[in-house]
N, C-alpha and C. Protein backbone atom coordinates (compact mmCIF):
# COMPACT_ATOMS: atom_id res chain seq x y z
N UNK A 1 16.45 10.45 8.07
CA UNK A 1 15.46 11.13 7.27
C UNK A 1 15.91 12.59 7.07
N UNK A 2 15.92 13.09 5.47
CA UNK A 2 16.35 14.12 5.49
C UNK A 2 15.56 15.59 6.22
N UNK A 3 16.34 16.74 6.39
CA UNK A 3 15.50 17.64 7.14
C UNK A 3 14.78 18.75 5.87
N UNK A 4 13.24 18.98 6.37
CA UNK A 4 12.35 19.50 5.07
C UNK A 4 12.23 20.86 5.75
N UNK A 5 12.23 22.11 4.66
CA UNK A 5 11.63 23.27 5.38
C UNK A 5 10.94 23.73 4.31
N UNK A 6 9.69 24.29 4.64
CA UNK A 6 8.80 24.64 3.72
C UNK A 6 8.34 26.43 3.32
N UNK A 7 7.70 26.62 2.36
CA UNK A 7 7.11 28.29 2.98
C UNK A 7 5.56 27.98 2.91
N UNK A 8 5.15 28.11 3.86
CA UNK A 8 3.47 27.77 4.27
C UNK A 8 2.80 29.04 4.06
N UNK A 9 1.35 28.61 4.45
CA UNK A 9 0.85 29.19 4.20
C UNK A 9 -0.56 29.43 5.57
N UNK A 10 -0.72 29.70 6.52
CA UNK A 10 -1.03 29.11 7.85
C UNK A 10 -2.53 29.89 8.13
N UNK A 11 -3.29 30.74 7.12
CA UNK A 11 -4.26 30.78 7.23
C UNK A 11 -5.13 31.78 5.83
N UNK A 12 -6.10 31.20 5.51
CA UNK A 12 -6.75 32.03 4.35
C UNK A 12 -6.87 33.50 4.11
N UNK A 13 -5.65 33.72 2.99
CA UNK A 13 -5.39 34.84 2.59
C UNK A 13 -4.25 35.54 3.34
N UNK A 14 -3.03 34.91 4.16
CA UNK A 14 -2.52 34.81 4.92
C UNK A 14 -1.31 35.38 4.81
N UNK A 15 -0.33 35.66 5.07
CA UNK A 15 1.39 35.37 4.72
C UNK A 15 1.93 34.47 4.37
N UNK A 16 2.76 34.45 3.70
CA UNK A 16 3.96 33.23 3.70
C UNK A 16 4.93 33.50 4.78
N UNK A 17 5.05 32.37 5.30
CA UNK A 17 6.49 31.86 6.51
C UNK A 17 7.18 30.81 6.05
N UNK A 18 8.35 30.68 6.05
CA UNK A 18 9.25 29.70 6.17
C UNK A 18 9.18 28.81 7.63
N UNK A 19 8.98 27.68 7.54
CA UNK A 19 9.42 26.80 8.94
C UNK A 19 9.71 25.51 8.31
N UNK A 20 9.58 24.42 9.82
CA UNK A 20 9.93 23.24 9.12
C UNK A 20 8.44 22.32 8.43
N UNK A 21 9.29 21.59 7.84
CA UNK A 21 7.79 20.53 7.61
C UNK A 21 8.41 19.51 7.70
N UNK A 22 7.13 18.52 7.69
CA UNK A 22 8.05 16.68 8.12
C UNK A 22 8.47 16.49 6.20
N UNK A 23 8.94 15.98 6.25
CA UNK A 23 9.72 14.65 5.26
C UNK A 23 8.64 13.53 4.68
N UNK A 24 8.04 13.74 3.56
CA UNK A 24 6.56 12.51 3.51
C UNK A 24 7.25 11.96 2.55
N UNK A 25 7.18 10.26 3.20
CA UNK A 25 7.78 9.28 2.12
C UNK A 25 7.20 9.10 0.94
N UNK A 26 7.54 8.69 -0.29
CA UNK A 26 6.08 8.18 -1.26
C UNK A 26 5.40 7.11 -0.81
N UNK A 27 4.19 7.48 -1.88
CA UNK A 27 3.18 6.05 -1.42
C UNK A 27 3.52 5.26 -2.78
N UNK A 28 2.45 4.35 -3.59
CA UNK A 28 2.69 3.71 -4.71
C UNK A 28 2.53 4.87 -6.11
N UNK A 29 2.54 4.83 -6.69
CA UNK A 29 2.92 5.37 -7.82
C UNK A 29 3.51 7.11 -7.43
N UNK A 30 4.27 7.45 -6.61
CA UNK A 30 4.88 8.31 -6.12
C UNK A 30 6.51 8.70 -6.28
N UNK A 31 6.93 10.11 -6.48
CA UNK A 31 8.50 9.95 -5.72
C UNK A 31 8.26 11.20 -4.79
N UNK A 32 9.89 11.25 -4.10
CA UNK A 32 10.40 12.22 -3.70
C UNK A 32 11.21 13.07 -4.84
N UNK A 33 11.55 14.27 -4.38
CA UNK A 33 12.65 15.10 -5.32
C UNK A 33 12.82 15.96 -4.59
N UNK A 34 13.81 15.68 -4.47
CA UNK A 34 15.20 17.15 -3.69
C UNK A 34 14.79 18.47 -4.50
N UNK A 35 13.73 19.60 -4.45
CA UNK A 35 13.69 20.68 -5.07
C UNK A 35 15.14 21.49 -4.89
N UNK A 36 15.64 21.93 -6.52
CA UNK A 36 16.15 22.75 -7.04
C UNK A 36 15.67 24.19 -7.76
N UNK A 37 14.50 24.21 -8.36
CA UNK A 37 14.49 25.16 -8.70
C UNK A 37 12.66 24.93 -8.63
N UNK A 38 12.14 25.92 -8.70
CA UNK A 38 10.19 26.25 -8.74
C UNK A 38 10.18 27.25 -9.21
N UNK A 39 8.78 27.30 -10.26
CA UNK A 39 8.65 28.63 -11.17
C UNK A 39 7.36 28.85 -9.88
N UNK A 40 7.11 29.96 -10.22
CA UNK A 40 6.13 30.57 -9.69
C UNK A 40 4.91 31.41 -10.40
N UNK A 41 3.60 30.60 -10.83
CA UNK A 41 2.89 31.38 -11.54
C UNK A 41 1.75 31.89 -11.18
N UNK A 42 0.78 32.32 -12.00
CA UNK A 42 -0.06 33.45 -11.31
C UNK A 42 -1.20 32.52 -10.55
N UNK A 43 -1.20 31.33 -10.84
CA UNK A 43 -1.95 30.51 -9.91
C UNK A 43 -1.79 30.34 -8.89
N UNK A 44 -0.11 30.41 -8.25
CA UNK A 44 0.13 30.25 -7.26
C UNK A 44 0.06 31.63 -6.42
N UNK A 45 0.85 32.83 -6.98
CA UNK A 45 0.21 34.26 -6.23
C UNK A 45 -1.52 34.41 -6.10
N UNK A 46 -2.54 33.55 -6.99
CA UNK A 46 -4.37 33.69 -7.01
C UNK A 46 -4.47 32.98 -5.14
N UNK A 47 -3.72 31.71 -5.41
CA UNK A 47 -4.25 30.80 -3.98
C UNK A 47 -3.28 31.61 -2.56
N UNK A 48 -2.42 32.61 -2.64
CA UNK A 48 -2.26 33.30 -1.65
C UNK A 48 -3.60 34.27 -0.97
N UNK A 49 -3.55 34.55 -2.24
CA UNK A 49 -4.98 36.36 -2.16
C UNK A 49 -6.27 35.99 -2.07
N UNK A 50 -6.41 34.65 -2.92
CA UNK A 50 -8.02 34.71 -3.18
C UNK A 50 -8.44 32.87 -2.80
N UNK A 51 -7.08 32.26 -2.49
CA UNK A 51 -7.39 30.85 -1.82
C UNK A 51 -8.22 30.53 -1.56
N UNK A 52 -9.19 30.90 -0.99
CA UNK A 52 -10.62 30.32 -0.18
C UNK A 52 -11.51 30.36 -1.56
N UNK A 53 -11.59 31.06 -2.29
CA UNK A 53 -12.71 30.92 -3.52
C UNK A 53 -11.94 30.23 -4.80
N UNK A 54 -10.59 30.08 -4.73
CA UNK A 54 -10.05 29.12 -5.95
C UNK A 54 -10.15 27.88 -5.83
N UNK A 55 -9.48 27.55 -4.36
CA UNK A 55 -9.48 26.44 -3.76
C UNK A 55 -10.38 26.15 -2.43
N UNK A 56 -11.07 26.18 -2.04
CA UNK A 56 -11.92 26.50 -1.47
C UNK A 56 -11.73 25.17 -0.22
N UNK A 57 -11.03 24.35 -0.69
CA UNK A 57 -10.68 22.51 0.04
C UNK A 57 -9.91 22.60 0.78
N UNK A 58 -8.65 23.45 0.44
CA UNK A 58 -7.34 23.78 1.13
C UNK A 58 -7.18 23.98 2.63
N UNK A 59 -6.98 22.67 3.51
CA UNK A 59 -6.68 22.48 4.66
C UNK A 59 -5.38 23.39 5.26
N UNK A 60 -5.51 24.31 5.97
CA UNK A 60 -4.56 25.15 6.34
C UNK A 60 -3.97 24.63 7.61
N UNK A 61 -2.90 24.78 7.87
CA UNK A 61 -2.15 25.36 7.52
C UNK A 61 -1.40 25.04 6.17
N UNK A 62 -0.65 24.80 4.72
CA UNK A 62 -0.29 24.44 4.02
C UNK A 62 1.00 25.33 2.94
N UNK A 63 1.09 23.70 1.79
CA UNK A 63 2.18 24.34 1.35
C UNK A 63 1.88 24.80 -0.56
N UNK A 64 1.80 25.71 -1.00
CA UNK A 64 1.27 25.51 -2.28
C UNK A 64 2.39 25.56 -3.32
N UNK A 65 2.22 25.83 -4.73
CA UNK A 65 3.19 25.75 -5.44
C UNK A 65 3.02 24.41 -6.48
N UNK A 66 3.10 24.61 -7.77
CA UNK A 66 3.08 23.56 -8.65
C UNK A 66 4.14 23.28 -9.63
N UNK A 67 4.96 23.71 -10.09
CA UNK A 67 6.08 23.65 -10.63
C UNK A 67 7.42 23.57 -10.35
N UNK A 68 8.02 22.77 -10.46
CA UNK A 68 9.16 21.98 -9.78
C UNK A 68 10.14 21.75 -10.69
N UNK A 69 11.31 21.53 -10.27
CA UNK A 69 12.54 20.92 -10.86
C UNK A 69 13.43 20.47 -9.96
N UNK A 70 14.21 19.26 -9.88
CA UNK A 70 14.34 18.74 -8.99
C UNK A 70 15.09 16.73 -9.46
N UNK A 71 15.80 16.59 -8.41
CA UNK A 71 16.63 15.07 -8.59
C UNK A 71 15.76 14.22 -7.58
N UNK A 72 15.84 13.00 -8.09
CA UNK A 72 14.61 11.55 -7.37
C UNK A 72 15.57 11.55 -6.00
N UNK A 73 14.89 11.41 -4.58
CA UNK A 73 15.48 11.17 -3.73
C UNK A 73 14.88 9.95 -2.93
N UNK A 74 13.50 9.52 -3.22
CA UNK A 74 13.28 8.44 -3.20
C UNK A 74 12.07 7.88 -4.06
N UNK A 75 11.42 6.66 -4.74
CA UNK A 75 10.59 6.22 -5.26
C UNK A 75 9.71 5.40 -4.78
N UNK A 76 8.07 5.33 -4.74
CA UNK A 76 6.98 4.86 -4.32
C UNK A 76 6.89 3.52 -4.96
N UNK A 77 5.95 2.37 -4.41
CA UNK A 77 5.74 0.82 -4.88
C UNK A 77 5.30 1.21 -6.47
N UNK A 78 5.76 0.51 -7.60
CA UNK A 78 5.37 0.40 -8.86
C UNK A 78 6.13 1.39 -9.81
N UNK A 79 6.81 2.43 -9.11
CA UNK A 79 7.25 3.37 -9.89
C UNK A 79 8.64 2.69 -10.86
N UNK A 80 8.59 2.60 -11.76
CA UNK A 80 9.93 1.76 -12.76
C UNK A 80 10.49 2.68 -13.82
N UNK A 81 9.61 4.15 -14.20
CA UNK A 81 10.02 4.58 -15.04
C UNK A 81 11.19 5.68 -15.08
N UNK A 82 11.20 6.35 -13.08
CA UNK A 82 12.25 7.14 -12.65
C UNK A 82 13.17 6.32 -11.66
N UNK A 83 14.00 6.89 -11.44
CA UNK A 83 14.81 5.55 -10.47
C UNK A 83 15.79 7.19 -9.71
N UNK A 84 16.49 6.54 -8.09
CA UNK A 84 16.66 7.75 -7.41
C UNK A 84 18.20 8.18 -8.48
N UNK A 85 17.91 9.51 -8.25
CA UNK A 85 18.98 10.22 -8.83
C UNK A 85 18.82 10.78 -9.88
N UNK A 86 17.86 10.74 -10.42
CA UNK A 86 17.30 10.71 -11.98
C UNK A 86 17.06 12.82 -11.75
N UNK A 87 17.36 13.39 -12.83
CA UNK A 87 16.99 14.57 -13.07
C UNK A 87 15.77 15.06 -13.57
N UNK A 88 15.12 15.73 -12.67
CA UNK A 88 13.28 15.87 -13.26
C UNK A 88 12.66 17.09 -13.09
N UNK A 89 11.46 17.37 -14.01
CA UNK A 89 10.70 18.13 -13.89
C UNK A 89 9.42 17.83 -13.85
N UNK A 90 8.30 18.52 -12.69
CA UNK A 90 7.42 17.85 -12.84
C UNK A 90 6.19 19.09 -12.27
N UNK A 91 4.92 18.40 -12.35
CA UNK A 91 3.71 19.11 -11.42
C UNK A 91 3.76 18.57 -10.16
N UNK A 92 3.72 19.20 -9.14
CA UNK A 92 3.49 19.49 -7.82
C UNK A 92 1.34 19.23 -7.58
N UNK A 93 1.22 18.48 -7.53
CA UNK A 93 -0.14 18.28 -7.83
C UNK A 93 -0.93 18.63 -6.25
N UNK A 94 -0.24 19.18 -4.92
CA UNK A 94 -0.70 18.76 -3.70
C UNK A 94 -2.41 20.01 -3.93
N UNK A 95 -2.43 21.03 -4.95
CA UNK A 95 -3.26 21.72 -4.42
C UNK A 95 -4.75 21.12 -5.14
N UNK A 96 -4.75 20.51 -6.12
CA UNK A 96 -5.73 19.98 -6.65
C UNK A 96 -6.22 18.95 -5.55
N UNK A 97 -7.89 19.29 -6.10
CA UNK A 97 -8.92 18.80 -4.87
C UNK A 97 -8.83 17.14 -4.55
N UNK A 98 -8.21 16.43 -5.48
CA UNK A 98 -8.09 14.97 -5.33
C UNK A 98 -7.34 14.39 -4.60
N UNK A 99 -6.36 15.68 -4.29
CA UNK A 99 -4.82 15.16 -3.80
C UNK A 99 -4.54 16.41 -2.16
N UNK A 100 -4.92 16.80 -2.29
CA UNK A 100 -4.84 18.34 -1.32
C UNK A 100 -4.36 17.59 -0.08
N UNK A 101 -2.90 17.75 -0.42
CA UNK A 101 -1.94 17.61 0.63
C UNK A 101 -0.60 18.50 1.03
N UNK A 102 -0.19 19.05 1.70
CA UNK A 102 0.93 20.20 1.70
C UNK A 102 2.15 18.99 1.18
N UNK A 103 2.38 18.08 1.65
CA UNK A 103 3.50 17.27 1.22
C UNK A 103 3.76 17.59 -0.23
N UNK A 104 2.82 17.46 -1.30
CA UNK A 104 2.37 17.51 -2.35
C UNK A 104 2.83 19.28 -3.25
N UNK A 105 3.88 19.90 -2.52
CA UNK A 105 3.21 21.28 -2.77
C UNK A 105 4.61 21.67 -3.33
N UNK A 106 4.70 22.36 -3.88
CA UNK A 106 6.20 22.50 -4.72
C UNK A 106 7.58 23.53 -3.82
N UNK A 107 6.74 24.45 -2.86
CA UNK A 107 7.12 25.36 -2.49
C UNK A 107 8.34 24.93 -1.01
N UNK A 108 9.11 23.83 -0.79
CA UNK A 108 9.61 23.10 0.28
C UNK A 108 10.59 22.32 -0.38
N UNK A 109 11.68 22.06 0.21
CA UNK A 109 12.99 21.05 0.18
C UNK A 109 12.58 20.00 -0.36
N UNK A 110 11.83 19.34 -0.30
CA UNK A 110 11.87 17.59 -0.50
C UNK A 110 10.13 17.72 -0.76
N UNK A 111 9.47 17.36 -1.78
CA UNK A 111 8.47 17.08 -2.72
C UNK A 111 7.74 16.14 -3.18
N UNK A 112 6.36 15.39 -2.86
CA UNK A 112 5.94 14.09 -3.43
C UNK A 112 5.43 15.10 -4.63
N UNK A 113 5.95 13.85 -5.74
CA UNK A 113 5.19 14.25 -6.73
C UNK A 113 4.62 12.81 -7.50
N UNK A 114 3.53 12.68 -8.08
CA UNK A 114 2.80 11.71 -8.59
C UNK A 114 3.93 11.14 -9.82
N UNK A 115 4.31 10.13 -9.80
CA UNK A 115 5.69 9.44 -10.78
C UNK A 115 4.63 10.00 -12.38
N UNK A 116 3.97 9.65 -12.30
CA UNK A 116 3.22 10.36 -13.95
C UNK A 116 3.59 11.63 -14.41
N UNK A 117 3.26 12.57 -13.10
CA UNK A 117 3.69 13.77 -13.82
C UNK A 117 4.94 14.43 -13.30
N UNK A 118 6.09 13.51 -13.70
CA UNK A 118 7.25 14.20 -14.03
C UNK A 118 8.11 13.24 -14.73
N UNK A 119 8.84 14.79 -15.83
CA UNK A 119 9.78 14.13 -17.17
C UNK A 119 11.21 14.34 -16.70
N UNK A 120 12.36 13.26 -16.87
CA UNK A 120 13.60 13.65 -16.82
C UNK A 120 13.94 14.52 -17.88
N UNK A 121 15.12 15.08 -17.38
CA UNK A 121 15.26 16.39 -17.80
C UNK A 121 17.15 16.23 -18.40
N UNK A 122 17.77 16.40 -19.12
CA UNK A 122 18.60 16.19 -20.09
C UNK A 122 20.11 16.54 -18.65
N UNK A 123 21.49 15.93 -18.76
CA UNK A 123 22.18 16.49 -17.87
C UNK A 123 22.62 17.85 -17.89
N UNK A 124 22.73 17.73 -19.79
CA UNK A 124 23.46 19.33 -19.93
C UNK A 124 22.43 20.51 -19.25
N UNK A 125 20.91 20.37 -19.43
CA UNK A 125 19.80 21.78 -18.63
C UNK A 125 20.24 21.76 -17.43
N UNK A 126 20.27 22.95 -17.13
CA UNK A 126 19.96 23.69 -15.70
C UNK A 126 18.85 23.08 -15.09
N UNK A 127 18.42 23.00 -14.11
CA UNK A 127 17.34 22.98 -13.61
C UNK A 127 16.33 24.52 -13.92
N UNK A 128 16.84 25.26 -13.68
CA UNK A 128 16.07 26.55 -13.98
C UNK A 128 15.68 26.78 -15.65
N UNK A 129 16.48 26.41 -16.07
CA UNK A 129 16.98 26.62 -17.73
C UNK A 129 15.43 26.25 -18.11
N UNK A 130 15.00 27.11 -18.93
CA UNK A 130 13.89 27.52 -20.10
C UNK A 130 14.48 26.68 -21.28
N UNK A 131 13.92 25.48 -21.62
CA UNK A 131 14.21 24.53 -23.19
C UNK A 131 13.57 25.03 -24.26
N UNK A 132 12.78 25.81 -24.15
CA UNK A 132 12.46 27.02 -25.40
C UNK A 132 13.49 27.92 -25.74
């Protein structure tokens, strides 16, 4: 199992730290992805500062972050439309209230992300690369 390190977030309104985190396999309609690159937007600096009143659900200690780019490193039961190795971009969905899981969180090595929301991404792009 590969080794995951994350930047958490370990109490409301808190610091960021780097440590480890476990490795969460997918479930069914799930993958993994080896993170390469994460944008960082003002949603994600709001749930550092003001976390407790954005997200108010957010089990701490955790990992936040929603934007990802990133290669399949493994795939969940039903998933047919990415396959491992595949080049992707996707939402990091862990902070939304349905899903509020750090596994889920963009900001760490290795990433569940819901197989729906993420698109392969062309070989010639960067991972970082802006397609605008």
């Amino acid at each position: 199992m590969p080794e995951n390190k994350a930047l958490w977030i370990n109490a409301k309104r808190g610091p960021f730290t780097v440590g480890p985190a476990p490795y969460t396999a997918p479930r069914a309609g799930e993958i993994v992805v080896r993170v390469r690159a994460v944008a960082v937007n003002p949603f994600d600096r709001l749930q550092q500062t003001m976390g407790d009143i954005f997200t108010p659900w957010t089990p701490y200690p955790f990992v936040f972050g929603s934007d990802v780019a990133g290669e399949v490193v493994e795939v969940g039961a039903g998933v047919t439309r990415l396959r491992v190795g595949d080049r992707v971009v996707g939402f990091a969905a862990g902070s939304d209230k349905g899903r509020n899981r750090a596994a889920e969180g963009a900001f760490q090595d290795y990433v569940v992300l819901l197989a729906h929301m993420a698109s392969p991404i062309p070989d010639a792009m960067t991972f970082a690369q802006n397609p605008l």
